[in-house]
N, C-alpha and C. Protein backbone atom coordinates (compact mmCIF):
# COMPACT_ATOMS: atom_id res chain seq x y z
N UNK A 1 273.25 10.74 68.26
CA UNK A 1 272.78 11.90 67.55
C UNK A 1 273.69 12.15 66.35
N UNK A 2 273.39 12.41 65.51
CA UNK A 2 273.87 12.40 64.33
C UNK A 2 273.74 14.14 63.61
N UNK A 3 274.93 14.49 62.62
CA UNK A 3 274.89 15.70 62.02
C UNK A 3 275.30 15.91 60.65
N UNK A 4 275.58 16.74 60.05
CA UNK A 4 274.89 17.18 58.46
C UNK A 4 276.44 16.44 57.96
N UNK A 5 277.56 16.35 58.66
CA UNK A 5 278.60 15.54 57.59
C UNK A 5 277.99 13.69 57.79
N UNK A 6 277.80 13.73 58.86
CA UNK A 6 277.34 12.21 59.14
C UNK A 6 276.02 11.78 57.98
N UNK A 7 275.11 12.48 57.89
CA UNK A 7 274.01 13.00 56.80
C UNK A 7 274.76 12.74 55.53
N UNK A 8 275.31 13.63 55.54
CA UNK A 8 276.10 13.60 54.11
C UNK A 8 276.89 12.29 53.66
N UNK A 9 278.10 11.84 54.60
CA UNK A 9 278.53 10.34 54.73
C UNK A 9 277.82 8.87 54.18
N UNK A 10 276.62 9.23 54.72
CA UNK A 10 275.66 7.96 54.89
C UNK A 10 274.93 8.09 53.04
N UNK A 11 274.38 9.43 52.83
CA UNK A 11 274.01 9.31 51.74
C UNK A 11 274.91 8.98 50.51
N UNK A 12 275.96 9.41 50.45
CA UNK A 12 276.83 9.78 49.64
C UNK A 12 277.50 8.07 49.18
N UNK A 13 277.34 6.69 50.54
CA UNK A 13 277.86 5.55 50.46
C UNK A 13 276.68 4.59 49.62
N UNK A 14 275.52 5.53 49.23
CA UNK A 14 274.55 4.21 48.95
C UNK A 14 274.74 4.64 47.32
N UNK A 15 274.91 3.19 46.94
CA UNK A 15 275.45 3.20 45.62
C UNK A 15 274.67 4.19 44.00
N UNK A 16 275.45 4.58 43.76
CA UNK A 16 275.10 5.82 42.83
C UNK A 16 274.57 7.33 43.14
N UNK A 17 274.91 7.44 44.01
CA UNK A 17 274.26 8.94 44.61
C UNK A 17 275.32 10.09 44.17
N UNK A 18 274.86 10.98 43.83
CA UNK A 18 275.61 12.35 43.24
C UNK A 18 274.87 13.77 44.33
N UNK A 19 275.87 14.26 44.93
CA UNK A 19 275.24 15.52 45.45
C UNK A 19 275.30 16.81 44.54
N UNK A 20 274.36 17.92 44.55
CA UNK A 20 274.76 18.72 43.87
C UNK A 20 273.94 20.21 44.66
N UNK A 21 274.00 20.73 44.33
CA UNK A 21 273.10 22.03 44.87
C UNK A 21 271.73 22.04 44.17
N UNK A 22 270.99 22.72 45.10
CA UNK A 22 269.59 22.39 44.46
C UNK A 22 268.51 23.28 45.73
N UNK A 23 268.21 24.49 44.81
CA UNK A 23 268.23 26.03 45.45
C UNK A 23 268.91 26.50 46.70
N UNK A 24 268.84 26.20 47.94
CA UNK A 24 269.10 26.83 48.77
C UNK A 24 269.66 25.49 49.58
N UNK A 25 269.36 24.50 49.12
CA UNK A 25 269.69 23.08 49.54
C UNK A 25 270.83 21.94 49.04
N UNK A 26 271.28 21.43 49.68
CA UNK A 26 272.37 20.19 48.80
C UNK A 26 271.26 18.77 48.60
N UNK A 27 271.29 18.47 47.18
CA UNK A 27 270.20 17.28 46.46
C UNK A 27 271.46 16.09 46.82
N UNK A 28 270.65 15.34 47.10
CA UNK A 28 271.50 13.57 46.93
C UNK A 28 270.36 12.90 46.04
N UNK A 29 270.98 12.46 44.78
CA UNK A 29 269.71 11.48 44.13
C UNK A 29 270.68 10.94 42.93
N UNK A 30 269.55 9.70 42.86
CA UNK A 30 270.56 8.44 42.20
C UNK A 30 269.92 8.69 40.60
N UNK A 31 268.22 8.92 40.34
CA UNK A 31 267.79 8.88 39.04
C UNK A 31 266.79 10.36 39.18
N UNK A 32 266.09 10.10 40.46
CA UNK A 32 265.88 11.41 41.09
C UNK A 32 266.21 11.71 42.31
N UNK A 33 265.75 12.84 43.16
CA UNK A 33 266.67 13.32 44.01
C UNK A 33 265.56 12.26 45.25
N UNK A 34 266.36 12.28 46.23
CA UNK A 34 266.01 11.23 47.43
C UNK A 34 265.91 11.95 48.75
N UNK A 35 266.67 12.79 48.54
CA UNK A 35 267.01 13.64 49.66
C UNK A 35 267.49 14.73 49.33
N UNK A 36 266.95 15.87 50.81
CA UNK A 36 267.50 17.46 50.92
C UNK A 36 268.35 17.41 52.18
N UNK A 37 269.78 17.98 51.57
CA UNK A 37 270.08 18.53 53.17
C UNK A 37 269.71 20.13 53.50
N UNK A 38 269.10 20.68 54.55
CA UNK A 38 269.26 22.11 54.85
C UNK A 38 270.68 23.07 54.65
N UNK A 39 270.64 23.57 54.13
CA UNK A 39 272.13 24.74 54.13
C UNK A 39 272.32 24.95 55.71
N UNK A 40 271.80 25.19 56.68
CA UNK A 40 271.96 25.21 58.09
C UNK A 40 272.53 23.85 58.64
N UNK A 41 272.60 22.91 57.59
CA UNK A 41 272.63 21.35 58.60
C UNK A 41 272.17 20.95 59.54
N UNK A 42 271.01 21.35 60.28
CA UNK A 42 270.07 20.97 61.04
C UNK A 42 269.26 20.59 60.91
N UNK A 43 268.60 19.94 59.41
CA UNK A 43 267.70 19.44 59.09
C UNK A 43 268.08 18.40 57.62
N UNK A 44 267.23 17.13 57.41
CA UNK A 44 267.40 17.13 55.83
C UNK A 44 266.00 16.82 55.42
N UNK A 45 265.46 16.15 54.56
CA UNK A 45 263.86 15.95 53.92
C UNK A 45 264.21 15.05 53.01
N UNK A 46 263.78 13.81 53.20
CA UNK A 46 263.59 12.80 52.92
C UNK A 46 262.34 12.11 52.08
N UNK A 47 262.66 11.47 50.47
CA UNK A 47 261.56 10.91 49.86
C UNK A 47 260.99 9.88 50.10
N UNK A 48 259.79 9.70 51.55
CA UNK A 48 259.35 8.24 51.53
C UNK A 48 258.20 8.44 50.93
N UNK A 49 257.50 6.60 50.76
CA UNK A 49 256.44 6.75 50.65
C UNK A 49 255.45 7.23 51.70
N UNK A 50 254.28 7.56 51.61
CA UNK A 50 252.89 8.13 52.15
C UNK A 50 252.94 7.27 53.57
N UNK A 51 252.68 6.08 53.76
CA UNK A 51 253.04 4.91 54.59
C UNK A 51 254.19 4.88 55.71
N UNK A 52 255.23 4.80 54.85
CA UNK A 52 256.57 4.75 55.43
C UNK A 52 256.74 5.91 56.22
N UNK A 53 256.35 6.95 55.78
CA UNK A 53 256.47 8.06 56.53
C UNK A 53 255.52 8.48 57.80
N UNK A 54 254.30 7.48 57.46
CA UNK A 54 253.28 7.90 58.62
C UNK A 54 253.70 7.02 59.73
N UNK A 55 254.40 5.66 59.38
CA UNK A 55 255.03 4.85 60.18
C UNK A 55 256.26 5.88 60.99
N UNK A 56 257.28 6.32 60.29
CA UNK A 56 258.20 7.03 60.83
C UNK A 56 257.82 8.20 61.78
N UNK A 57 257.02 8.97 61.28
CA UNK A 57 256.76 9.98 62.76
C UNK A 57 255.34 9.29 63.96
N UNK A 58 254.65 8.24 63.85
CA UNK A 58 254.41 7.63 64.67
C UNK A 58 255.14 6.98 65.44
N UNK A 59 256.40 6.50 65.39
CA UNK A 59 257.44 5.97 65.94
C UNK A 59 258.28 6.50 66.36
N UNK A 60 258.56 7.86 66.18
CA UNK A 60 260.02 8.76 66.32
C UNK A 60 259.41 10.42 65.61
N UNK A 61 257.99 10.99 66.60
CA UNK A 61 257.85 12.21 66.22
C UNK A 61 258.74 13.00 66.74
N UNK A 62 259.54 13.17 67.52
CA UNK A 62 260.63 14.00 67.58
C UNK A 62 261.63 13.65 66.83
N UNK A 63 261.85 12.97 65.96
CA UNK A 63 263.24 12.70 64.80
C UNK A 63 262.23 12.86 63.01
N UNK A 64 261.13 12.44 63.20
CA UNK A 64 260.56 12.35 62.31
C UNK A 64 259.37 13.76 61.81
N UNK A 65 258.91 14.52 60.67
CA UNK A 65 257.75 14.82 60.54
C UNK A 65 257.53 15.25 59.38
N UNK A 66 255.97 15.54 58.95
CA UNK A 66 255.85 15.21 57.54
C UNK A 66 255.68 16.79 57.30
N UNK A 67 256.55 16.99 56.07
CA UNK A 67 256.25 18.36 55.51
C UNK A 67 255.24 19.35 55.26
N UNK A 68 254.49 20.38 55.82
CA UNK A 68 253.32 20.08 55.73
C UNK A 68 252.72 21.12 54.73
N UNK A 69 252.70 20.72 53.72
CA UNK A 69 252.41 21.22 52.06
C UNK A 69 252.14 20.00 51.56
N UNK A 70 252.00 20.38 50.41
CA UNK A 70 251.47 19.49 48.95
C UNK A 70 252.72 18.21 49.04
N UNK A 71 254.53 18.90 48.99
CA UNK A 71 255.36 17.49 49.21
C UNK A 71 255.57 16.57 49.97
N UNK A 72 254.69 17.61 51.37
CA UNK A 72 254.48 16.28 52.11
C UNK A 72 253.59 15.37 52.40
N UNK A 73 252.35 15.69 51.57
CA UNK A 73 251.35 14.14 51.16
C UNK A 73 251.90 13.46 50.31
N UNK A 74 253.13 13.90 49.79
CA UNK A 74 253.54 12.70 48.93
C UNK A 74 254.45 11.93 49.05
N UNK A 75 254.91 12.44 50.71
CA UNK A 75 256.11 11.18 51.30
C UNK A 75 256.87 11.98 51.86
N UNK A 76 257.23 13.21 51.41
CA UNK A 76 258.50 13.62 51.76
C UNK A 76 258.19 14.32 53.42
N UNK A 77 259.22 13.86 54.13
CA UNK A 77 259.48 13.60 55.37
C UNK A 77 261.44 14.65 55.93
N UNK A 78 260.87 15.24 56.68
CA UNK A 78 261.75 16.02 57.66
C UNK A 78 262.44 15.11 58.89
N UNK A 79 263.44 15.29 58.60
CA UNK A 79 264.89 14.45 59.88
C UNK A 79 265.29 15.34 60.83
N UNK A 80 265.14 15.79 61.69
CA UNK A 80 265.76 16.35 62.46
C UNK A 80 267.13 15.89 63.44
N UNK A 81 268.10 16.22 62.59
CA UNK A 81 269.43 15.21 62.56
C UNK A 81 269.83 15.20 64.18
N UNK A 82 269.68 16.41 64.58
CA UNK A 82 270.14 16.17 66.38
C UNK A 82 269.68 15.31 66.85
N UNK A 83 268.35 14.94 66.57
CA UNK A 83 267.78 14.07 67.34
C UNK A 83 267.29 12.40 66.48
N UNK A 84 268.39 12.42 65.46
CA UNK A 84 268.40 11.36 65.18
C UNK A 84 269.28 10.05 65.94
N UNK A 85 269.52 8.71 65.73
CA UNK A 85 270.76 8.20 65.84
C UNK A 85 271.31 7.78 64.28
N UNK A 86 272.69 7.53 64.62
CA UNK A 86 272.94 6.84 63.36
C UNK A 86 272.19 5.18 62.45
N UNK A 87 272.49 4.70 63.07
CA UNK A 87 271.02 3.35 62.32
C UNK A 87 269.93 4.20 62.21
N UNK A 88 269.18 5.34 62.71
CA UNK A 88 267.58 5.23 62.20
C UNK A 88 267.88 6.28 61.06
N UNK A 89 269.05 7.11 61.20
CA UNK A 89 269.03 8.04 60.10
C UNK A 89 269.41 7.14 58.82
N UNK A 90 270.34 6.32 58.94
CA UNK A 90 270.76 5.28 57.59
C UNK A 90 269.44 4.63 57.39
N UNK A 91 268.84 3.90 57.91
CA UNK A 91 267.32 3.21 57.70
C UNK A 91 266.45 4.05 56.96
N UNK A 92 266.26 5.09 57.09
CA UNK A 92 265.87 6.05 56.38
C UNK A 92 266.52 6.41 55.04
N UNK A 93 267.22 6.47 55.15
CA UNK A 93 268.31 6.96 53.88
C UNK A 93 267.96 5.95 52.91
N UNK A 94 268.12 4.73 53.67
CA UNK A 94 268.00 3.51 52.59
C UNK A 94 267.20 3.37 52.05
N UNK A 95 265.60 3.81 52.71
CA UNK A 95 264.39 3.63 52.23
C UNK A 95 264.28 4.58 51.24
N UNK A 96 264.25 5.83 51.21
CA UNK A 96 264.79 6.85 50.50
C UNK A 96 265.46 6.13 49.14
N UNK A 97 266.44 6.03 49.14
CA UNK A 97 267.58 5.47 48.27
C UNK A 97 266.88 4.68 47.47
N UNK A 98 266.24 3.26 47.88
CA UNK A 98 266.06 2.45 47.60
C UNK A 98 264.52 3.00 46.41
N UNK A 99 263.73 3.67 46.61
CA UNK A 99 262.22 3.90 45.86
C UNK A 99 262.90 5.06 44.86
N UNK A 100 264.58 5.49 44.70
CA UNK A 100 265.34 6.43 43.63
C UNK A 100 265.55 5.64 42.66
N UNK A 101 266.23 4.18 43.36
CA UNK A 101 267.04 3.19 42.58
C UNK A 101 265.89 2.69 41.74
N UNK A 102 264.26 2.09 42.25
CA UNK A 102 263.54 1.35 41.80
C UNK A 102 263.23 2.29 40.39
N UNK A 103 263.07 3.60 40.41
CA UNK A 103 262.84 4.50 39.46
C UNK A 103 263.83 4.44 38.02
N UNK A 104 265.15 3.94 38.16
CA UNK A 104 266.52 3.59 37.55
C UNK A 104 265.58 1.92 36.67
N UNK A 105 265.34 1.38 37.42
CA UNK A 105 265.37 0.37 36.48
C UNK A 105 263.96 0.46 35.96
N UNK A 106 263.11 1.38 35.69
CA UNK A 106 261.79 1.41 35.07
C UNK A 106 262.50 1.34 33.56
């Protein structure tokens, strides 16, 4: 089970990430933002794709679920860090990370 410094740790190691505040939330993003952590640290929200994300809470609906507004038909996806582990929360992160970075080299 994993928590909001471990969260923070993991994002903060994938290359180029800057945290900053971002309303009520801490932003991690490399060109854009990739990820939310909750100010409570019990949660963060995650940019996947549409796919990736329907894969993720079919596989892990108690660690996984999709936002359920307008940002979350567009990927963005809720972690519920207690009930994460560390590999599925980094796997995530990466995927995340990785569709910030692809945005960098457009």
């Amino acid at each position: 089970m994993t928590n909001s410094s471990e969260f923070r740790a993991i994002a903060l190691s994938l290359a180029g990430t800057t945290e900053a505040p971002h309303f009520d939330r801490h932003a991690f993003k490399v060109v854009r933002i990739y990820a939310t952590l909750a100010a409570d640290g019990v949660s963060a929200n995650l940019k996947l794709t549409p796919d990736e994300q329907e894969f993720k809470t079919m596989m892990a609906p108690e660690v996984f679920h999709r936002i359920d507004n307008a940002w979350g038909r567009q990927g963005w996806t809720t972690v519920e860090l207690d009930r994460a582990d560390e590999a599925e929360l980094r796997a995530a992160l990466e995927m995340a990370h990785a569709h910030a970075v692809a945005k960098r080299a457009r």
